[in-house]
PDB file of N, CA and C in Angstrom:
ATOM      1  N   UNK A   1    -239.443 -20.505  30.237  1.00  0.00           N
ATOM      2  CA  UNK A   1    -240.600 -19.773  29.798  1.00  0.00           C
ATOM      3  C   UNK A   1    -241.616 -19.694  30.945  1.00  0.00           C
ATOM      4  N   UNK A   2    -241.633 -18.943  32.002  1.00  0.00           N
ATOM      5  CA  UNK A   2    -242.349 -18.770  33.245  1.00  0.00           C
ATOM      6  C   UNK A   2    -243.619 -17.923  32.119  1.00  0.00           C
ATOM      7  N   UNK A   3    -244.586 -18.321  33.288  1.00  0.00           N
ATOM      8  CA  UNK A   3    -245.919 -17.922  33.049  1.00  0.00           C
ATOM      9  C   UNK A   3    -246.648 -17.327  34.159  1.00  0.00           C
ATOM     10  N   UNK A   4    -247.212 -15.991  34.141  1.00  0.00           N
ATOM     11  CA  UNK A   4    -247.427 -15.349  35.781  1.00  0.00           C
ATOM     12  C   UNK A   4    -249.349 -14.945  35.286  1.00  0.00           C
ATOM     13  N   UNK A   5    -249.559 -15.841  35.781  1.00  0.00           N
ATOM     14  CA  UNK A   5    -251.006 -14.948  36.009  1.00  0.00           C
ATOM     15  C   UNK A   5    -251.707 -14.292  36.780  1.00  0.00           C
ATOM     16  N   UNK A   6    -252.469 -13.329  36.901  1.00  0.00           N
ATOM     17  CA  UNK A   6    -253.075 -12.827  37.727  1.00  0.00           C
ATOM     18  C   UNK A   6    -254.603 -12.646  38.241  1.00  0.00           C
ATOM     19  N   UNK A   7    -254.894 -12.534  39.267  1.00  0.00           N
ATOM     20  CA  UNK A   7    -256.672 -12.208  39.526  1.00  0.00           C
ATOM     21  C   UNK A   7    -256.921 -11.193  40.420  1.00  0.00           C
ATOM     22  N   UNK A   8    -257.362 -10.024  40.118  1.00  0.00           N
ATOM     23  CA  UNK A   8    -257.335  -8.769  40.849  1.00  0.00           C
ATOM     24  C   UNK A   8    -258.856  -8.171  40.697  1.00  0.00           C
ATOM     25  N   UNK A   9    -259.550  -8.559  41.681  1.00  0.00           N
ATOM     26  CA  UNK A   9    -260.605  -7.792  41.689  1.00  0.00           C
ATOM     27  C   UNK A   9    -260.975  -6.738  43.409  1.00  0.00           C
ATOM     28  N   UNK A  10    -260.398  -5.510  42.733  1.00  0.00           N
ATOM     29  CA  UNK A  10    -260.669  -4.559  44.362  1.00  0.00           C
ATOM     30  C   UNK A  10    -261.717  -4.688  45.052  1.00  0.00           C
ATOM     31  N   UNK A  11    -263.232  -4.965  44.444  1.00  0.00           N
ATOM     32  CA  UNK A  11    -264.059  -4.953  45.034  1.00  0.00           C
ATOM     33  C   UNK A  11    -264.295  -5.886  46.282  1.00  0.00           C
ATOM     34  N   UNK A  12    -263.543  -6.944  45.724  1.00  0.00           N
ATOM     35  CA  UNK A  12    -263.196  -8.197  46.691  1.00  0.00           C
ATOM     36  C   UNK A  12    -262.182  -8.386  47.380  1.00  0.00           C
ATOM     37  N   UNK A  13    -261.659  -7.553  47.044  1.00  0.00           N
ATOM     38  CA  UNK A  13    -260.153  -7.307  48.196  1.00  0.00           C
ATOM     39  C   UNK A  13    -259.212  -8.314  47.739  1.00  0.00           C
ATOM     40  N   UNK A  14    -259.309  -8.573  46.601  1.00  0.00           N
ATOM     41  CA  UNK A  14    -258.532  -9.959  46.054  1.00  0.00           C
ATOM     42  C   UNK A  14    -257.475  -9.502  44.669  1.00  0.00           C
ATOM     43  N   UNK A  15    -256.618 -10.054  45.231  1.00  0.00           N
ATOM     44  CA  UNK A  15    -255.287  -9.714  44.555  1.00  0.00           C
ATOM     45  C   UNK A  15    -254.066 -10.784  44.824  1.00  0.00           C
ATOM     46  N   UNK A  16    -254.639 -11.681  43.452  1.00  0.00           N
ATOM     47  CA  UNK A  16    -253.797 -13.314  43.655  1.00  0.00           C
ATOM     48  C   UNK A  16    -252.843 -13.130  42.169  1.00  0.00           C
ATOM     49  N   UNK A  17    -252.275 -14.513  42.642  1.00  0.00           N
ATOM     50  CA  UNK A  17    -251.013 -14.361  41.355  1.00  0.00           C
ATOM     51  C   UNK A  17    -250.864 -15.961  41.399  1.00  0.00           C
ATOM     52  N   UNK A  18    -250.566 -16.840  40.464  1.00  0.00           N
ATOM     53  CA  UNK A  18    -250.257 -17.434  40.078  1.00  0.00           C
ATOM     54  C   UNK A  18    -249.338 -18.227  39.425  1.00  0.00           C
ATOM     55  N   UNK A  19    -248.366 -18.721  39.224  1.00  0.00           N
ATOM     56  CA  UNK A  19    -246.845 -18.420  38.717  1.00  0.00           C
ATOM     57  C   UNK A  19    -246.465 -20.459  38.006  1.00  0.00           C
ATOM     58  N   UNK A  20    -245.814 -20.597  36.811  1.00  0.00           N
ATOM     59  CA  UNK A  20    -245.805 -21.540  36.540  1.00  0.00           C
ATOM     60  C   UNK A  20    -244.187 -21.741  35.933  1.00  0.00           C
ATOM     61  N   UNK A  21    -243.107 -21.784  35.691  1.00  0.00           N
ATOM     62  CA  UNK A  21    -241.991 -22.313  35.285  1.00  0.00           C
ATOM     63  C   UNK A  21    -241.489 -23.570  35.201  1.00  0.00           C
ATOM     64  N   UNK A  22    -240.604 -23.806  34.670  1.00  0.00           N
ATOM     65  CA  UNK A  22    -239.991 -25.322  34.679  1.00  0.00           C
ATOM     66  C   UNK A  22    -238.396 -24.937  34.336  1.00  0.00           C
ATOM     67  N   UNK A  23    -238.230 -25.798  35.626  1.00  0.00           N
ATOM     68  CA  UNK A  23    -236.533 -25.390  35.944  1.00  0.00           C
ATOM     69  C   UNK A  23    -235.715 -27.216  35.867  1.00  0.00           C
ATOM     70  N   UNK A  24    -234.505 -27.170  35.318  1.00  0.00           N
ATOM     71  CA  UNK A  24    -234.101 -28.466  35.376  1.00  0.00           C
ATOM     72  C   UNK A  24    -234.359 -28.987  37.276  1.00  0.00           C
ATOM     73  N   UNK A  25    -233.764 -30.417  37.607  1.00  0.00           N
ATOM     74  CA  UNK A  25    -233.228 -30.589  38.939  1.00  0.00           C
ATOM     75  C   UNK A  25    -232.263 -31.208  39.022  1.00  0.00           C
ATOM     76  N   UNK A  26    -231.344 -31.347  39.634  1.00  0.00           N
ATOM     77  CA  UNK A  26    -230.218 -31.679  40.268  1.00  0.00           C
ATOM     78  C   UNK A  26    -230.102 -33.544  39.717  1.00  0.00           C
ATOM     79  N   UNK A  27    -231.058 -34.235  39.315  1.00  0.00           N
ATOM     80  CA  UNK A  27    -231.275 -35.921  38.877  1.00  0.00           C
ATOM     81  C   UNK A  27    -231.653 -35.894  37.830  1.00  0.00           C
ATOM     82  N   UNK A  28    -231.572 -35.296  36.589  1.00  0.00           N
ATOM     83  CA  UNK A  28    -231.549 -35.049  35.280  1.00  0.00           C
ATOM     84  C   UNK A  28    -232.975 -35.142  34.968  1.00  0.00           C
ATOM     85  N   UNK A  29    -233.884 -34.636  35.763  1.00  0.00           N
ATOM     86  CA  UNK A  29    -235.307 -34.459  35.551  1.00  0.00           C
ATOM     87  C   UNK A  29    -235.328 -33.191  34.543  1.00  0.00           C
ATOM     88  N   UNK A  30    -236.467 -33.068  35.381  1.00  0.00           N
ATOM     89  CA  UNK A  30    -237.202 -31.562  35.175  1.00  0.00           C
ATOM     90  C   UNK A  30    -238.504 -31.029  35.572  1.00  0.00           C
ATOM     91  N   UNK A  31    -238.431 -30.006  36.447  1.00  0.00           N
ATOM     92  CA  UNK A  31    -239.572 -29.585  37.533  1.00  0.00           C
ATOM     93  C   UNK A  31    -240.643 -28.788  37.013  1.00  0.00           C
ATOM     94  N   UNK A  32    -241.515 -28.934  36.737  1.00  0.00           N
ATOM     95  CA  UNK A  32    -242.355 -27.866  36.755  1.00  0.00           C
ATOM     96  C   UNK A  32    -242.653 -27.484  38.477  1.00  0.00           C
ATOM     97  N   UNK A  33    -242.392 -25.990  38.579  1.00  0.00           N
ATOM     98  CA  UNK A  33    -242.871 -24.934  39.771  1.00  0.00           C
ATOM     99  C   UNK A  33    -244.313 -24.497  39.834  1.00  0.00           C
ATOM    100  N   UNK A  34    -244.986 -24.351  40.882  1.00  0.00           N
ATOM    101  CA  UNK A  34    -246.327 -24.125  40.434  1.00  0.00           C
ATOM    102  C   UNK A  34    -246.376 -23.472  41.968  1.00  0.00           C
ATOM    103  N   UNK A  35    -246.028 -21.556  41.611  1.00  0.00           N
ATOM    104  CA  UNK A  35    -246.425 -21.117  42.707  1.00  0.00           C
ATOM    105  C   UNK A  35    -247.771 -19.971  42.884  1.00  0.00           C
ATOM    106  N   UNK A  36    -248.415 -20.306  44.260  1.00  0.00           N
ATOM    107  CA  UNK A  36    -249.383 -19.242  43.873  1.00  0.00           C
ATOM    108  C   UNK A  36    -249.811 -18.463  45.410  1.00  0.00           C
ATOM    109  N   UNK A  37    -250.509 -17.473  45.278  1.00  0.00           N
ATOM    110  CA  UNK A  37    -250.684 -16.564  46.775  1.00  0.00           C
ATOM    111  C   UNK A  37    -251.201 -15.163  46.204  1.00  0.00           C
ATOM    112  N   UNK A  38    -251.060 -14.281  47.260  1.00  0.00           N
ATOM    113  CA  UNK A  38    -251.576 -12.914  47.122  1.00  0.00           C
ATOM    114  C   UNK A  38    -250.503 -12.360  46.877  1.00  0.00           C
ATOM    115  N   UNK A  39    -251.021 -11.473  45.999  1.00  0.00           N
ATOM    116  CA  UNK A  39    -249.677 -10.697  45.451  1.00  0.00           C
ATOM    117  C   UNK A  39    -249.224  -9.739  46.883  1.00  0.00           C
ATOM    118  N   UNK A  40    -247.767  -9.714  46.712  1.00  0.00           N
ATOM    119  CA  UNK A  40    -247.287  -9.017  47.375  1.00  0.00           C
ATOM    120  C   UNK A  40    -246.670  -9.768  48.459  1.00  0.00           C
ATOM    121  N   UNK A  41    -247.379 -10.976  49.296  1.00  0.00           N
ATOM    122  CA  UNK A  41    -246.805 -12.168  49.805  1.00  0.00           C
ATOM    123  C   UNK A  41    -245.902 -13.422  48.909  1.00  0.00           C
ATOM    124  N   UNK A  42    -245.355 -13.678  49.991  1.00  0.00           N
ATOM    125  CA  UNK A  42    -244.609 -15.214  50.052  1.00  0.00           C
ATOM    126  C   UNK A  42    -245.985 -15.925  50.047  1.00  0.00           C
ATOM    127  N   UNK A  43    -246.344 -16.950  48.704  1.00  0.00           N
ATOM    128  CA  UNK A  43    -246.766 -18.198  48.074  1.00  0.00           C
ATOM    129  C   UNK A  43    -246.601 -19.005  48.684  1.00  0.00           C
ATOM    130  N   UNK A  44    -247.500 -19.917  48.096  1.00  0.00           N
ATOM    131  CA  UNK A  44    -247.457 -21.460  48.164  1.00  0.00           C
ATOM    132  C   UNK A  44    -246.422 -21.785  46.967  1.00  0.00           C
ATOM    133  N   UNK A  45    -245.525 -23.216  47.379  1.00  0.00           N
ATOM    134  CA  UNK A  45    -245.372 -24.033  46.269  1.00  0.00           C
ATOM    135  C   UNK A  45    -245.041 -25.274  46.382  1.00  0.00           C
ATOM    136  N   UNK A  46    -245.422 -25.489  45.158  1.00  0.00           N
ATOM    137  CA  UNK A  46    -244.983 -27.186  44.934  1.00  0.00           C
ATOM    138  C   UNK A  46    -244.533 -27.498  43.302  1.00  0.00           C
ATOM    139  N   UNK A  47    -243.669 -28.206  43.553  1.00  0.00           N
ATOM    140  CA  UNK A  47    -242.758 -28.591  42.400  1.00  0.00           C
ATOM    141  C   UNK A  47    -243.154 -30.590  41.989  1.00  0.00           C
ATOM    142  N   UNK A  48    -243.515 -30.217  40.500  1.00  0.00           N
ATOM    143  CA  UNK A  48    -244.244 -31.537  39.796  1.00  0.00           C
ATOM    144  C   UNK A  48    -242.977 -32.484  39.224  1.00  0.00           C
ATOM    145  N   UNK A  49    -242.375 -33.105  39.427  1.00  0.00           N
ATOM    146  CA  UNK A  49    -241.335 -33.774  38.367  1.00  0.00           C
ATOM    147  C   UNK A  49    -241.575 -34.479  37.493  1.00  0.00           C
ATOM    148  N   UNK A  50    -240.682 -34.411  36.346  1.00  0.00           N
ATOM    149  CA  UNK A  50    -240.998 -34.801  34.906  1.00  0.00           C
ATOM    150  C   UNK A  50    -239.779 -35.388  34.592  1.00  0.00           C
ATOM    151  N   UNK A  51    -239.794 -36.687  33.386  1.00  0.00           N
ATOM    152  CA  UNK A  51    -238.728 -37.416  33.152  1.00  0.00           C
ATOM    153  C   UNK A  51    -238.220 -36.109  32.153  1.00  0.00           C
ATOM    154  N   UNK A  52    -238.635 -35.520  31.454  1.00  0.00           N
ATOM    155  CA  UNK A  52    -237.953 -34.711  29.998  1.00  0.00           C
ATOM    156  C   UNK A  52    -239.037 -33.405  30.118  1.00  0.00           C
ATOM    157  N   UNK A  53    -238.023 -32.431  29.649  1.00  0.00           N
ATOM    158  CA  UNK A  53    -238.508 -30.770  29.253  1.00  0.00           C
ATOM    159  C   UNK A  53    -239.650 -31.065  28.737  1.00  0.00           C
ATOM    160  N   UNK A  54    -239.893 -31.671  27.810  1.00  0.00           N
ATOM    161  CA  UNK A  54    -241.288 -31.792  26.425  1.00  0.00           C
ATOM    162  C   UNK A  54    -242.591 -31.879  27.554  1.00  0.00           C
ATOM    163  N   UNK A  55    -242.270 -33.198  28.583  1.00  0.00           N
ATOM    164  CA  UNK A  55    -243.448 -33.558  29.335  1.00  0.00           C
ATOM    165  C   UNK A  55    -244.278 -32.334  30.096  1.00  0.00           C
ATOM    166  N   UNK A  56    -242.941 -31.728  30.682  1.00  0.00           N
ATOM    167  CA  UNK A  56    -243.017 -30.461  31.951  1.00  0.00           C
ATOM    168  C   UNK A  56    -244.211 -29.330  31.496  1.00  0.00           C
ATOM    169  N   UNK A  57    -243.078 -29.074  30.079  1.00  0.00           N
ATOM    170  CA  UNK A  57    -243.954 -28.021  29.191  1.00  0.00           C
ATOM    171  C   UNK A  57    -245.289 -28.254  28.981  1.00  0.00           C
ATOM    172  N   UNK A  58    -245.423 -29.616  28.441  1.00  0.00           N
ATOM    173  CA  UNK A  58    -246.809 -29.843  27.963  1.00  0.00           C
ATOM    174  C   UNK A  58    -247.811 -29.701  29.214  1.00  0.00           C
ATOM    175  N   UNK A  59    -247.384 -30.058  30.424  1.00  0.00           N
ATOM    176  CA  UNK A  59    -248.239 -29.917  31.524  1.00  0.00           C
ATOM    177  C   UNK A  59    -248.334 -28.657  32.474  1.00  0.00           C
ATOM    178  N   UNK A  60    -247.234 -27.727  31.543  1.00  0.00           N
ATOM    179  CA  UNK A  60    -247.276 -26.353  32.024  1.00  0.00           C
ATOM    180  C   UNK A  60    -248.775 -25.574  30.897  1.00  0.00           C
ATOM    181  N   UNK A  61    -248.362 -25.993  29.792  1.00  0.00           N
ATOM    182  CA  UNK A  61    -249.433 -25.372  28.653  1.00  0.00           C
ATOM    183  C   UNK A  61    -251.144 -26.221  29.196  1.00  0.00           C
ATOM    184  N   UNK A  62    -251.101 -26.991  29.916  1.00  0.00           N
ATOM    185  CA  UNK A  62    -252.577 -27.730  30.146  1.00  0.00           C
ATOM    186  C   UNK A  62    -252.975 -26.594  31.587  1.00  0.00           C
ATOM    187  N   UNK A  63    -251.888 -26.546  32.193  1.00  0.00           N
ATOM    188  CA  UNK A  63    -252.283 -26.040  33.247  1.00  0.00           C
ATOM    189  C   UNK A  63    -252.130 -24.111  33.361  1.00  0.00           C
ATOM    190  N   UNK A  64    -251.860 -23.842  32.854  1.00  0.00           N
ATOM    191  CA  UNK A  64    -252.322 -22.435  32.338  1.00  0.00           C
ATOM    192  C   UNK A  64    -253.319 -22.088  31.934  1.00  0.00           C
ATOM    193  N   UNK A  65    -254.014 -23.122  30.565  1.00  0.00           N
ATOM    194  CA  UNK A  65    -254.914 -22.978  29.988  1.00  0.00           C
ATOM    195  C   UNK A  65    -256.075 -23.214  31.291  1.00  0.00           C
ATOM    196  N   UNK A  66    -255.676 -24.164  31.954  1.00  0.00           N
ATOM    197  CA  UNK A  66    -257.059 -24.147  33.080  1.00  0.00           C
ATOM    198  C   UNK A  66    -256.853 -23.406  34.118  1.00  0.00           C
ATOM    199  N   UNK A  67    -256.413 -22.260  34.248  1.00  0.00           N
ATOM    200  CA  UNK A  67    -256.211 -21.449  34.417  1.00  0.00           C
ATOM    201  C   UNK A  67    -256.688 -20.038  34.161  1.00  0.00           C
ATOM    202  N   UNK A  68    -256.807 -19.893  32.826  1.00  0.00           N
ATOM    203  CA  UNK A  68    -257.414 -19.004  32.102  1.00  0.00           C
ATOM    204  C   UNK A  68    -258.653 -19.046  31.642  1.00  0.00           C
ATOM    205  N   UNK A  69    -258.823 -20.078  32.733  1.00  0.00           N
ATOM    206  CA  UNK A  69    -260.950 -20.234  32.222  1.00  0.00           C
ATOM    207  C   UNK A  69    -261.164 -18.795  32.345  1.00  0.00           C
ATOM    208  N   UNK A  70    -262.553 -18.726  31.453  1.00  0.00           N
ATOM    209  CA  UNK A  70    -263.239 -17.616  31.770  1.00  0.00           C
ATOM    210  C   UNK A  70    -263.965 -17.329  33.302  1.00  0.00           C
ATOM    211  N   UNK A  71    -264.230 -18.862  34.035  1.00  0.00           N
ATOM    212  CA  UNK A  71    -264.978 -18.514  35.159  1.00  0.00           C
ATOM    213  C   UNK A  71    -263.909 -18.023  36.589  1.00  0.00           C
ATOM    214  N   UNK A  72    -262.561 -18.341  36.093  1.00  0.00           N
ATOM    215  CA  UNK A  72    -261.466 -18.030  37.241  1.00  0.00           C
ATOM    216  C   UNK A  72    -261.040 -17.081  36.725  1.00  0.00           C
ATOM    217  N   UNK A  73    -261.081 -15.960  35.959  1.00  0.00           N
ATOM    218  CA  UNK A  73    -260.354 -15.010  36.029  1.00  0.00           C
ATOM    219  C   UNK A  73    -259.264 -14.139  35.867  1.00  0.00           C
ATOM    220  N   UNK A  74    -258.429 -15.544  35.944  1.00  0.00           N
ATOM    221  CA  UNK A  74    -256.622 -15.507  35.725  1.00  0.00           C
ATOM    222  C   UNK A  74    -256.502 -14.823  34.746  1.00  0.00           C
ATOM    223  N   UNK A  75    -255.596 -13.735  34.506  1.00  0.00           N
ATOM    224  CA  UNK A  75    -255.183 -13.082  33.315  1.00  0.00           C
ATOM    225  C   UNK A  75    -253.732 -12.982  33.288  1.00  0.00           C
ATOM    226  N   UNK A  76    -252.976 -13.370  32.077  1.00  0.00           N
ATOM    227  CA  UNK A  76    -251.515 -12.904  32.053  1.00  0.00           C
ATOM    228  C   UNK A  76    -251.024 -11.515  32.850  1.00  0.00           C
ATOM    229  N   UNK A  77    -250.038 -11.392  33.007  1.00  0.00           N
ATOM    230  CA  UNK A  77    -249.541 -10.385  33.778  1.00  0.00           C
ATOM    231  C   UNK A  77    -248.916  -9.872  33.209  1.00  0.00           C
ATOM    232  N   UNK A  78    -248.885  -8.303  33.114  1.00  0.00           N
ATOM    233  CA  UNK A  78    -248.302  -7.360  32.268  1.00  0.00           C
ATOM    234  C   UNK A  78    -246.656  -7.818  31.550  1.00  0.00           C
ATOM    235  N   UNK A  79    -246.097  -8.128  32.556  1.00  0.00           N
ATOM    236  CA  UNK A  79    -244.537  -8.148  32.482  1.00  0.00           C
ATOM    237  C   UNK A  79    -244.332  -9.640  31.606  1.00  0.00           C
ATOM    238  N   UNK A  80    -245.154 -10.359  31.348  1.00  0.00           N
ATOM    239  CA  UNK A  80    -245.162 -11.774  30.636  1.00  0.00           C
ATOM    240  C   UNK A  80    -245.229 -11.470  29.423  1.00  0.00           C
ATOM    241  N   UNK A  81    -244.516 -12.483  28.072  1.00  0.00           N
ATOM    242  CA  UNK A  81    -244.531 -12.177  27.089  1.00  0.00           C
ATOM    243  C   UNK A  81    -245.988 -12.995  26.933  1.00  0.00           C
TER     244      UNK A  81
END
Protein backbone atom coordinates (compact mmCIF):
# COMPACT_ATOMS: atom_id res chain seq x y z
CA UNK A 1 0.00 0.00 0.00
CA UNK A 2 2.53 2.85 -1.20
CA UNK A 3 1.57 6.30 -0.36
CA UNK A 4 2.86 9.28 -2.78
CA UNK A 5 2.47 12.70 -1.69
CA UNK A 6 2.94 15.75 -3.16
CA UNK A 7 3.89 19.69 -2.74
CA UNK A 8 3.65 21.82 -5.81
CA UNK A 9 3.63 25.33 -5.53
CA UNK A 10 4.78 27.22 -9.09
CA UNK A 11 5.13 30.31 -7.54
CA UNK A 12 8.03 28.87 -5.66
CA UNK A 13 9.42 26.85 -8.17
CA UNK A 14 8.72 23.90 -5.92
CA UNK A 15 7.65 20.66 -7.02
CA UNK A 16 8.44 17.84 -4.30
CA UNK A 17 7.10 14.35 -3.86
CA UNK A 18 7.25 12.27 -1.16
CA UNK A 19 6.82 8.49 -1.32
CA UNK A 20 6.19 5.90 1.58
CA UNK A 21 5.83 1.86 1.03
CA UNK A 22 6.71 -1.13 2.94
CA UNK A 23 8.31 -3.92 1.15
CA UNK A 24 9.31 -7.32 2.93
CA UNK A 25 13.50 -7.87 3.26
CA UNK A 26 15.51 -10.59 2.51
CA UNK A 27 15.79 -11.48 7.00
CA UNK A 28 12.14 -11.91 7.50
CA UNK A 29 11.69 -8.25 8.49
CA UNK A 30 9.97 -5.65 6.93
CA UNK A 31 11.04 -2.20 5.51
CA UNK A 32 9.31 0.68 5.45
CA UNK A 33 10.84 2.97 2.23
CA UNK A 34 10.70 6.53 2.78
CA UNK A 35 11.57 8.27 -0.45
CA UNK A 36 11.52 11.89 -1.17
CA UNK A 37 12.95 14.77 -3.81
CA UNK A 38 11.71 16.92 -6.66
CA UNK A 39 9.55 15.52 -8.82
CA UNK A 40 10.93 14.47 -11.86
CA UNK A 41 14.45 13.61 -10.14
CA UNK A 42 16.14 10.66 -8.54
CA UNK A 43 15.26 11.03 -4.47
CA UNK A 44 16.54 10.56 -1.43
CA UNK A 45 16.09 7.29 0.48
CA UNK A 46 16.17 5.49 3.42
CA UNK A 47 14.69 2.32 4.47
CA UNK A 48 13.30 1.94 8.42
CA UNK A 49 13.24 -1.83 9.55
CA UNK A 50 10.54 -3.43 11.37
CA UNK A 51 10.25 -6.84 13.19
CA UNK A 52 6.41 -7.46 11.55
CA UNK A 53 4.11 -5.81 8.66
CA UNK A 54 1.59 -4.43 11.58
CA UNK A 55 4.67 -2.30 13.08
CA UNK A 56 5.88 -0.92 9.45
CA UNK A 57 2.29 0.02 8.62
CA UNK A 58 1.54 1.62 11.76
CA UNK A 59 4.64 3.85 11.31
CA UNK A 60 3.80 4.34 7.71
CA UNK A 61 0.08 5.71 8.84
CA UNK A 62 1.99 8.13 11.70
CA UNK A 63 4.18 9.28 9.16
CA UNK A 64 1.92 10.31 6.39
CA UNK A 65 -0.32 11.82 8.68
CA UNK A 66 2.69 14.18 9.61
CA UNK A 67 2.95 14.71 6.54
CA UNK A 68 -0.28 16.01 5.68
CA UNK A 69 -0.11 18.80 8.18
CA UNK A 70 -1.84 21.63 7.05
CA UNK A 71 1.38 23.80 7.49
CA UNK A 72 3.52 21.38 4.95
CA UNK A 73 1.36 21.09 2.29
CA UNK A 74 1.74 17.48 1.24
CA UNK A 75 -1.24 16.36 -0.68
CA UNK A 76 -2.00 12.79 -1.97
CA UNK A 77 -1.19 12.34 -5.49
CA UNK A 78 -3.60 11.86 -8.11
CA UNK A 79 -2.63 8.26 -9.09
CA UNK A 80 -2.96 7.08 -5.16
CA UNK A 81 -5.95 5.41 -3.97
Amino acid sequence: MPVELRRIDPAKNMHRFYRLDVQPDLFGGVLLMKEWGRIGAHGRMVAERYDTEALALDALQRQAERKQDPTLRYRKAPSCP
